[in-house]
C-alpha atoms as a PDB file:
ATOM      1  CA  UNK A   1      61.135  94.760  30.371  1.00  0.00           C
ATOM      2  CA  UNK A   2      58.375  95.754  32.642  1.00  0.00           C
ATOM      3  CA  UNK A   3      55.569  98.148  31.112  1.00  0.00           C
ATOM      4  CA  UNK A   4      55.104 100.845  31.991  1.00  0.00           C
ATOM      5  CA  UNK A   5      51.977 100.659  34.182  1.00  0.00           C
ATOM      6  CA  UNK A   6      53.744  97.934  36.053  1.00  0.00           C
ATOM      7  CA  UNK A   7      56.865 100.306  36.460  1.00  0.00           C
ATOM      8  CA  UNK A   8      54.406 102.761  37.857  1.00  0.00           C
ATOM      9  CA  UNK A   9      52.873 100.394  40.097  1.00  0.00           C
ATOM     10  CA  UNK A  10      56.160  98.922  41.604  1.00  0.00           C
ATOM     11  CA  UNK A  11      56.686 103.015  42.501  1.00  0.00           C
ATOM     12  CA  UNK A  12      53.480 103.461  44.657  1.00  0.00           C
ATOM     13  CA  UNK A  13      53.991  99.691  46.502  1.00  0.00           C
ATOM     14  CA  UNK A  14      58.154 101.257  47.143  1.00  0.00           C
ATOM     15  CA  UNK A  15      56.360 104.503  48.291  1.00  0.00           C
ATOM     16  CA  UNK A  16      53.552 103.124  50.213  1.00  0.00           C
ATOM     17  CA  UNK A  17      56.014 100.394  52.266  1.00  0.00           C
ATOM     18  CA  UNK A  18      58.772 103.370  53.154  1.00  0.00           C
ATOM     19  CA  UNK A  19      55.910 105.877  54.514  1.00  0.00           C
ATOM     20  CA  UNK A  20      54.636 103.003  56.506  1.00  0.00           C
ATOM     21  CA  UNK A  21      58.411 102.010  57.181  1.00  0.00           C
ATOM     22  CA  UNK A  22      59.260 104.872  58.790  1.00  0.00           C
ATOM     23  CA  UNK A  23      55.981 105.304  60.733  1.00  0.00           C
ATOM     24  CA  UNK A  24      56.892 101.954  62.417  1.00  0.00           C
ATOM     25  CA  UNK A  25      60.457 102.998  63.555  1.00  0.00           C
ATOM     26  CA  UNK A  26      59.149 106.000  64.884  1.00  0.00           C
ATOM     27  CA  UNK A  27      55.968 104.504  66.833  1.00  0.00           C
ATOM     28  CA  UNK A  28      58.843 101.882  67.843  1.00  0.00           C
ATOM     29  CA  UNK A  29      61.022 104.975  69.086  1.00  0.00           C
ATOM     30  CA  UNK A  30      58.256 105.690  70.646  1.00  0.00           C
ATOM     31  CA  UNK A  31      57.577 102.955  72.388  1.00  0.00           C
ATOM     32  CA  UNK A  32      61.026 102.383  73.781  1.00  0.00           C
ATOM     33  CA  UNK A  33      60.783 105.794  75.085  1.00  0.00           C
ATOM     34  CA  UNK A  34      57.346 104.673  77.250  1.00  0.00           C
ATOM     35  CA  UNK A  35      55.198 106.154  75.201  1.00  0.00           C
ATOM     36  CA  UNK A  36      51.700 104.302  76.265  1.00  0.00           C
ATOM     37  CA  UNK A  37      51.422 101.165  73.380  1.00  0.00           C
ATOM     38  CA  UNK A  38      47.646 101.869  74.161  1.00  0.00           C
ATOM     39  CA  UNK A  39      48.463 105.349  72.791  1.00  0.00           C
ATOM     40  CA  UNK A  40      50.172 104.163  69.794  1.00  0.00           C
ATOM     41  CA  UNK A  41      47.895 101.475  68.963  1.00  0.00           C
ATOM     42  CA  UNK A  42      45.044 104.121  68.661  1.00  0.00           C
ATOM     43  CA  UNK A  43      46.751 106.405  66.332  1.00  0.00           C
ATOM     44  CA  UNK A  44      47.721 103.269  64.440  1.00  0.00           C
ATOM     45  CA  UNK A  45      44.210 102.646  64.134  1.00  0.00           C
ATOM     46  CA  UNK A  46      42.926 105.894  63.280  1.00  0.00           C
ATOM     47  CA  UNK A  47      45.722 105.923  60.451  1.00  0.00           C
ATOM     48  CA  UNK A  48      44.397 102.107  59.239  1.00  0.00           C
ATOM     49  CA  UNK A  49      40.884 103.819  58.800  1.00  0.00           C
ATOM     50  CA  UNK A  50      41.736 106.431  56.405  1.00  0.00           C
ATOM     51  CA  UNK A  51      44.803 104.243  54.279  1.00  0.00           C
ATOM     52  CA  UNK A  52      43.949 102.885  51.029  1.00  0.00           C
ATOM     53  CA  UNK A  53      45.968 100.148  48.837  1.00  0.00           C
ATOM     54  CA  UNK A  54      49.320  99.113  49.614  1.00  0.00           C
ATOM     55  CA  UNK A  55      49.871 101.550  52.104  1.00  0.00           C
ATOM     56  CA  UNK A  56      46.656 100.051  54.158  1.00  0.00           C
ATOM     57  CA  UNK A  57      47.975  96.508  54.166  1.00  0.00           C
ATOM     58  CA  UNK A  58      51.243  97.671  55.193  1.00  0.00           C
ATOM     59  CA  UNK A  59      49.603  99.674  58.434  1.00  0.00           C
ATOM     60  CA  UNK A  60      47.317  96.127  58.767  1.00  0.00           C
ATOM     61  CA  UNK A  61      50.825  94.558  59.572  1.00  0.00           C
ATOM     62  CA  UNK A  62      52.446  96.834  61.730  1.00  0.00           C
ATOM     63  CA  UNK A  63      48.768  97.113  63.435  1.00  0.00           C
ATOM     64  CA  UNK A  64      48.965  93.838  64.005  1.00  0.00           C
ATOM     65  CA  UNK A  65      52.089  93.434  65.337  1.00  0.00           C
ATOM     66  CA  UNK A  66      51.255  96.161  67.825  1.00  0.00           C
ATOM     67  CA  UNK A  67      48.091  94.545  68.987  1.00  0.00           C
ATOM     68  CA  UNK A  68      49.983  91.276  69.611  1.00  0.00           C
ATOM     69  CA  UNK A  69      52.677  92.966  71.579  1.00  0.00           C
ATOM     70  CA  UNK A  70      50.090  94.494  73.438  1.00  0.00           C
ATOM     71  CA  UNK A  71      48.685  91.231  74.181  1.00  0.00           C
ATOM     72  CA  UNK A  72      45.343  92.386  72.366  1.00  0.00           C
ATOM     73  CA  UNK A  73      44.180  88.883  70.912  1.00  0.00           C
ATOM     74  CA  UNK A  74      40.848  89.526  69.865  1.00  0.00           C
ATOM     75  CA  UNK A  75      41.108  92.990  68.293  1.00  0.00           C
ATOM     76  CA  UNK A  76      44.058  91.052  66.854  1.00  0.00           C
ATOM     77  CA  UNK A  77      41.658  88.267  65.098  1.00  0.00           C
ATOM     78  CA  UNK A  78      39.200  91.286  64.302  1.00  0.00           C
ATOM     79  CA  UNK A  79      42.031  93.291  62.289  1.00  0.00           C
ATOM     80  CA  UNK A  80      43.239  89.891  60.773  1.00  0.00           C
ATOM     81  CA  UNK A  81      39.551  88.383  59.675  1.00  0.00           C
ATOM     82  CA  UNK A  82      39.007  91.821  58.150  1.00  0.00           C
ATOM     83  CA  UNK A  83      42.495  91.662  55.810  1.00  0.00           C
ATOM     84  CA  UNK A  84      41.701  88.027  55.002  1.00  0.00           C
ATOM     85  CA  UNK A  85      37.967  88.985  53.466  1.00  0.00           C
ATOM     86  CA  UNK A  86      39.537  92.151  51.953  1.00  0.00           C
ATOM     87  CA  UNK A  87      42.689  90.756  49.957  1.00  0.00           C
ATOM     88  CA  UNK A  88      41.396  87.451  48.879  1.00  0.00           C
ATOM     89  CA  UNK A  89      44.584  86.156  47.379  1.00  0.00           C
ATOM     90  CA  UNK A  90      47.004  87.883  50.017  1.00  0.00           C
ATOM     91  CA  UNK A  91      49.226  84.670  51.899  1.00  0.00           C
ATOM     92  CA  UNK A  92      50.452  86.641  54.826  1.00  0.00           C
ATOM     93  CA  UNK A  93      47.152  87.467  56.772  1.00  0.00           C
ATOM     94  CA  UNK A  94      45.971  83.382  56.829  1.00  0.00           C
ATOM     95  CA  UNK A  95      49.603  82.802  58.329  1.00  0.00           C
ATOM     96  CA  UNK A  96      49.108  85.095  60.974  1.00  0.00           C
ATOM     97  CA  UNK A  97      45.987  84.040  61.667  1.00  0.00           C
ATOM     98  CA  UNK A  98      47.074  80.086  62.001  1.00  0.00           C
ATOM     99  CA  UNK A  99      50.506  81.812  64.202  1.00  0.00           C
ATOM    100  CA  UNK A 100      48.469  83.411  66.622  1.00  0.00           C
ATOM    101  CA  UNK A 101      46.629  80.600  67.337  1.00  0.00           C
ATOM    102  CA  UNK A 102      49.171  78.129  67.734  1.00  0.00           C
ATOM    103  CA  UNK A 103      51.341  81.387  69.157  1.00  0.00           C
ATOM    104  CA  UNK A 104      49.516  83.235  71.598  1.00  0.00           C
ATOM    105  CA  UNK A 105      45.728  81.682  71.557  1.00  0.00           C
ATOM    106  CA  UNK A 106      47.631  77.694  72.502  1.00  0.00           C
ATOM    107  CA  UNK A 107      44.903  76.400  70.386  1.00  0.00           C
ATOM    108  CA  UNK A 108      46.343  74.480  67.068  1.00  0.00           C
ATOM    109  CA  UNK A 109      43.744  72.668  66.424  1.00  0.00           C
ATOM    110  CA  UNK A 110      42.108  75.853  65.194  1.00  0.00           C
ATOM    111  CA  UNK A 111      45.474  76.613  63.514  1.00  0.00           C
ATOM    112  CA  UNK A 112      45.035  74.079  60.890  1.00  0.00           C
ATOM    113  CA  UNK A 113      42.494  75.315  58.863  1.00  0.00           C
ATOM    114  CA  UNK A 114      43.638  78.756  58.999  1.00  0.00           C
ATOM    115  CA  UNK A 115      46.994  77.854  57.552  1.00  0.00           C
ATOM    116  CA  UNK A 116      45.607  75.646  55.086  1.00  0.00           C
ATOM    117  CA  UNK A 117      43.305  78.627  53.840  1.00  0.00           C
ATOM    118  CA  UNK A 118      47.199  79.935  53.546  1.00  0.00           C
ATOM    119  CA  UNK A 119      48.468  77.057  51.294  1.00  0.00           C
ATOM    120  CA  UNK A 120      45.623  77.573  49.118  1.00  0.00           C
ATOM    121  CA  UNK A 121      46.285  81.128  48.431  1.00  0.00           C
ATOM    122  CA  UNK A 122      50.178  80.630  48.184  1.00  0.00           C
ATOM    123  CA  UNK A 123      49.731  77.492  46.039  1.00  0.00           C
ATOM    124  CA  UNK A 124      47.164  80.189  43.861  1.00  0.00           C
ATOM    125  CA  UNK A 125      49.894  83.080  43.915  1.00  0.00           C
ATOM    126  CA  UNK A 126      53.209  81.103  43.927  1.00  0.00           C
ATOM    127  CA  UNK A 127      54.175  83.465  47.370  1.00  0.00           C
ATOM    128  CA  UNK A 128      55.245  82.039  50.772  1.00  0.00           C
ATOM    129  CA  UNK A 129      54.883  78.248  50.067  1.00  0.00           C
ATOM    130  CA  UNK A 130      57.683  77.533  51.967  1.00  0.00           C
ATOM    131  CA  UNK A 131      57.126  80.099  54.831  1.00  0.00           C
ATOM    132  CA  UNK A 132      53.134  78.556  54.985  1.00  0.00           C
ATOM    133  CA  UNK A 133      54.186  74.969  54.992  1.00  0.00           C
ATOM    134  CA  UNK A 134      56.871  75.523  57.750  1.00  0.00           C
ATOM    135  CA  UNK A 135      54.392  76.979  59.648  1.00  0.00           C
ATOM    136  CA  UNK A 136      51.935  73.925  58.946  1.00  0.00           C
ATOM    137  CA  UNK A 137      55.090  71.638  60.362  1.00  0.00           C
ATOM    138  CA  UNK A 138      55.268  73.151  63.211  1.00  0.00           C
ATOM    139  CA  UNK A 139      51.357  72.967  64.493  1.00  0.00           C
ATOM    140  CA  UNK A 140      51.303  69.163  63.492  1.00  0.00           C
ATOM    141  CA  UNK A 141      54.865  68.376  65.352  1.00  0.00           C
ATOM    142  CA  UNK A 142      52.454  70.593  68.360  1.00  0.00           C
ATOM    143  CA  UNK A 143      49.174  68.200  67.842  1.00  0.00           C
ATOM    144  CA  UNK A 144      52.448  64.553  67.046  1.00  0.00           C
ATOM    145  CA  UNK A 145      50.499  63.945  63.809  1.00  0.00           C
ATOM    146  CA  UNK A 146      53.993  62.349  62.643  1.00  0.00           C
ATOM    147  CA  UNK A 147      51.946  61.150  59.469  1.00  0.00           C
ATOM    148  CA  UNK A 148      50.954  64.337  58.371  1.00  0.00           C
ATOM    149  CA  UNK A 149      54.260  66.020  59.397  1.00  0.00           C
ATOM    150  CA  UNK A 150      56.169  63.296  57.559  1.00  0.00           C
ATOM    151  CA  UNK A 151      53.973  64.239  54.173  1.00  0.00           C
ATOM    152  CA  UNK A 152      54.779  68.288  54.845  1.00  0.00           C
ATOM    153  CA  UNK A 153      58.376  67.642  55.171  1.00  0.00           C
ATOM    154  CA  UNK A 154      57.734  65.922  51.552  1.00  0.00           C
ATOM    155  CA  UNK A 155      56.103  68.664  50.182  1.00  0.00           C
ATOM    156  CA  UNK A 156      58.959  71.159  51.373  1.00  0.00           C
ATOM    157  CA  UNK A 157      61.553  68.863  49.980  1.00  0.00           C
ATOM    158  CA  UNK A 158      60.065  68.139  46.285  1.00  0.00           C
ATOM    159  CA  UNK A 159      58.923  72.325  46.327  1.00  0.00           C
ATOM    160  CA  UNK A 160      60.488  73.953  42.806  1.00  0.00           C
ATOM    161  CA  UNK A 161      61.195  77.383  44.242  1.00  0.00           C
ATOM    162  CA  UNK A 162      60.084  80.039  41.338  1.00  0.00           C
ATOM    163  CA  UNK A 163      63.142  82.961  41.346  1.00  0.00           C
ATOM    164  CA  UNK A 164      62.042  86.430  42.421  1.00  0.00           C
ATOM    165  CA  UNK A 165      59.288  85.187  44.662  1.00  0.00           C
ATOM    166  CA  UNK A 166      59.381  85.945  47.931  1.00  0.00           C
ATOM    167  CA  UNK A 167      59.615  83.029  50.199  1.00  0.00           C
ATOM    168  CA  UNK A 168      61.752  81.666  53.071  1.00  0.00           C
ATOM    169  CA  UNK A 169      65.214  79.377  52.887  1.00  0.00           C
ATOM    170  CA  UNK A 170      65.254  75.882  54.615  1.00  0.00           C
ATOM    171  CA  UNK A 171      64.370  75.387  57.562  1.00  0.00           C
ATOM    172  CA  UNK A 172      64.667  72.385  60.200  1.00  0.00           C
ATOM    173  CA  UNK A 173      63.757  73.552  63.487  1.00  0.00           C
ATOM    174  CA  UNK A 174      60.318  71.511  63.644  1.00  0.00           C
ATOM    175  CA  UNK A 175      62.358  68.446  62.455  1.00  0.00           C
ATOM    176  CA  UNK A 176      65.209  68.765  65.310  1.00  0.00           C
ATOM    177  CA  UNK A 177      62.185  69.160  68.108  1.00  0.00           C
ATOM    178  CA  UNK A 178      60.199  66.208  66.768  1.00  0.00           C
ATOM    179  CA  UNK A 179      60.183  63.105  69.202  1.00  0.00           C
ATOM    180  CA  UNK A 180      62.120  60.045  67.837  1.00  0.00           C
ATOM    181  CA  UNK A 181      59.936  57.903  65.912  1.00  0.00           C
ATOM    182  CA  UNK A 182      57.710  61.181  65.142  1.00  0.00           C
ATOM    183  CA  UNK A 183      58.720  61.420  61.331  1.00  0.00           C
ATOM    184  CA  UNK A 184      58.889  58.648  59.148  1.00  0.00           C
ATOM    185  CA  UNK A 185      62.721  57.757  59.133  1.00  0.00           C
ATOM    186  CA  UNK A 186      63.358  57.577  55.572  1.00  0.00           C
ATOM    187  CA  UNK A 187      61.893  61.650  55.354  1.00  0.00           C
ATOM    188  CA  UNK A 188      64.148  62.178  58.157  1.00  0.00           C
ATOM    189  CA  UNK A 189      67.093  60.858  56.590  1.00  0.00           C
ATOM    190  CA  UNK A 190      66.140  62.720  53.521  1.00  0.00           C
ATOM    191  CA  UNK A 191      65.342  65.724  55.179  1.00  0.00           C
ATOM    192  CA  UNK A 192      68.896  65.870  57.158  1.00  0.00           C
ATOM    193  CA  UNK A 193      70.194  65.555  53.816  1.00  0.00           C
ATOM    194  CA  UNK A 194      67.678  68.491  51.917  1.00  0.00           C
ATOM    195  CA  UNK A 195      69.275  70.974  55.023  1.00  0.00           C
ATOM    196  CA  UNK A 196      71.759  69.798  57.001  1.00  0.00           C
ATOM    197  CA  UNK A 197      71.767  70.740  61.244  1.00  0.00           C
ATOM    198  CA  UNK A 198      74.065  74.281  61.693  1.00  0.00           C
ATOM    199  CA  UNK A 199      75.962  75.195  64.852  1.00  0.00           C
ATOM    200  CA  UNK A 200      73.783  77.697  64.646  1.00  0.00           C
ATOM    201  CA  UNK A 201      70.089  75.924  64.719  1.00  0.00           C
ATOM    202  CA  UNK A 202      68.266  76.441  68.012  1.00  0.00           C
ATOM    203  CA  UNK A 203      65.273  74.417  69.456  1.00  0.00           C
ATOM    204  CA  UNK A 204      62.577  77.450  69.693  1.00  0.00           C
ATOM    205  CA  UNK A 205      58.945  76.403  68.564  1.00  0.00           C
ATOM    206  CA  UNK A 206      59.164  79.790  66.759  1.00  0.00           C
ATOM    207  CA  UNK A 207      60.341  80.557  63.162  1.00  0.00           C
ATOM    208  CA  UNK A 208      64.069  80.771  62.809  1.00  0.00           C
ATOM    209  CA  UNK A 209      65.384  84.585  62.197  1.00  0.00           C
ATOM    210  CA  UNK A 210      64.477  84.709  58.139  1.00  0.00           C
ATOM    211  CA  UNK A 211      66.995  84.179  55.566  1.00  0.00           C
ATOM    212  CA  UNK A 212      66.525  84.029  51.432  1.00  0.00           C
ATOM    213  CA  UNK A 213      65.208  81.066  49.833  1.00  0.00           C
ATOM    214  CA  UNK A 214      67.853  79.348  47.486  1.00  0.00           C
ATOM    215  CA  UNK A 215      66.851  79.347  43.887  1.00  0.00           C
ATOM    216  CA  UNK A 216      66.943  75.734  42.627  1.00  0.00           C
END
């Protein structure tokens, strides 16, 4: 059973996400309503400035996700490079980093190390192993280093998932866009067999729509 400090603490992260929940639906409302995005971004970032805790890096996400709709790149690096030195063992921040390179930047070379900063921490933490190397798979299927893709598709494969960490469920979509002769075939054959194609899989070089890791 959880102490109760931890009980306590579990409260205020519940608390903290719903405020900053609902704050995104509305500014969302907002926005589908025309409200300027330039508009919303600024009260966003007047509400960032005075948020502490879990409530802060909650508003750091939605912030983020604002700026990048709003095609904002480098405030969008500024906002990121500030959560990265602030949480030193948060997982999410690194990703986004490495996604808007490869994303919106088209530069994956400088993805690489920003994702591997991500493996580090989620290696460290136990969080988002799967999510970071899926994203690692898909900037070395972008740069064909079929070596190093072969050896991530490994790592995903072998992966013990831990129960009750978050994390993402198989995924194949940088595996069905690789060129033949890309991924070593005996990885490929394994991999097919790890998670099987779907109806369902598309050929996006974007994350498939999220779904719950297994527990193994």
């Amino acid at each position: 059973m959880p102490d109760k400090q931890e009980q306590q603490r579990g409260e205020r992260q519940k608390a903290a996400f719903a405020a900053v929940d609902a704050l995104e639906k509305l500014w969302l409302r907002q926005l589908r309503q025309r409200r300027s995005i330039d508009e919303i971004i600024d009260e966003i970032r007047l509400r960032f400035r005075e948020a502490h805790g879990e409530q802060r890096r909650w508003l750091a996400g939605v912030y983020v996700s604002f700026l990048i709709r709003a095609k904002r790149e480098p405030e969008t690096l500024q906002v990121v490079d500030a959560m990265i030195d602030e949480l030193p063992d948060d997982v999410r921040f690194p990703i986004r980093k490495a996604f808007l390179y490869h994303y919106m930047l088209d530069d994956s070379e400088k993805a690489l190390p920003c994702i591997d900063l991500a493996l580090r921490r989620a290696y460290r933490s136990g969080l988002f192993r799967r999510e970071a190397l899926g994203v690692k798979a898909r900037i070395l299927l972008e740069l064909r280093r079929g070596e190093e893709l072969s050896d991530v598709l490994e790592q995903i494969m072998s992966m013990q998932m831990i129960k009750g960490v978050a994390d993402v469920g198989r995924e194949r979509d940088f595996v069905d866009r690789a060129p033949p002769g890309l991924i070593s075939e005996d990885v490929l054959r394994r991999y097919n067999e790890f998670r099987p194609k779907r109806p369902s899989d598309g050929m996006e070089d974007m994350p498939p729509e999220w779904e719950p890791p297994e527990w193994e």
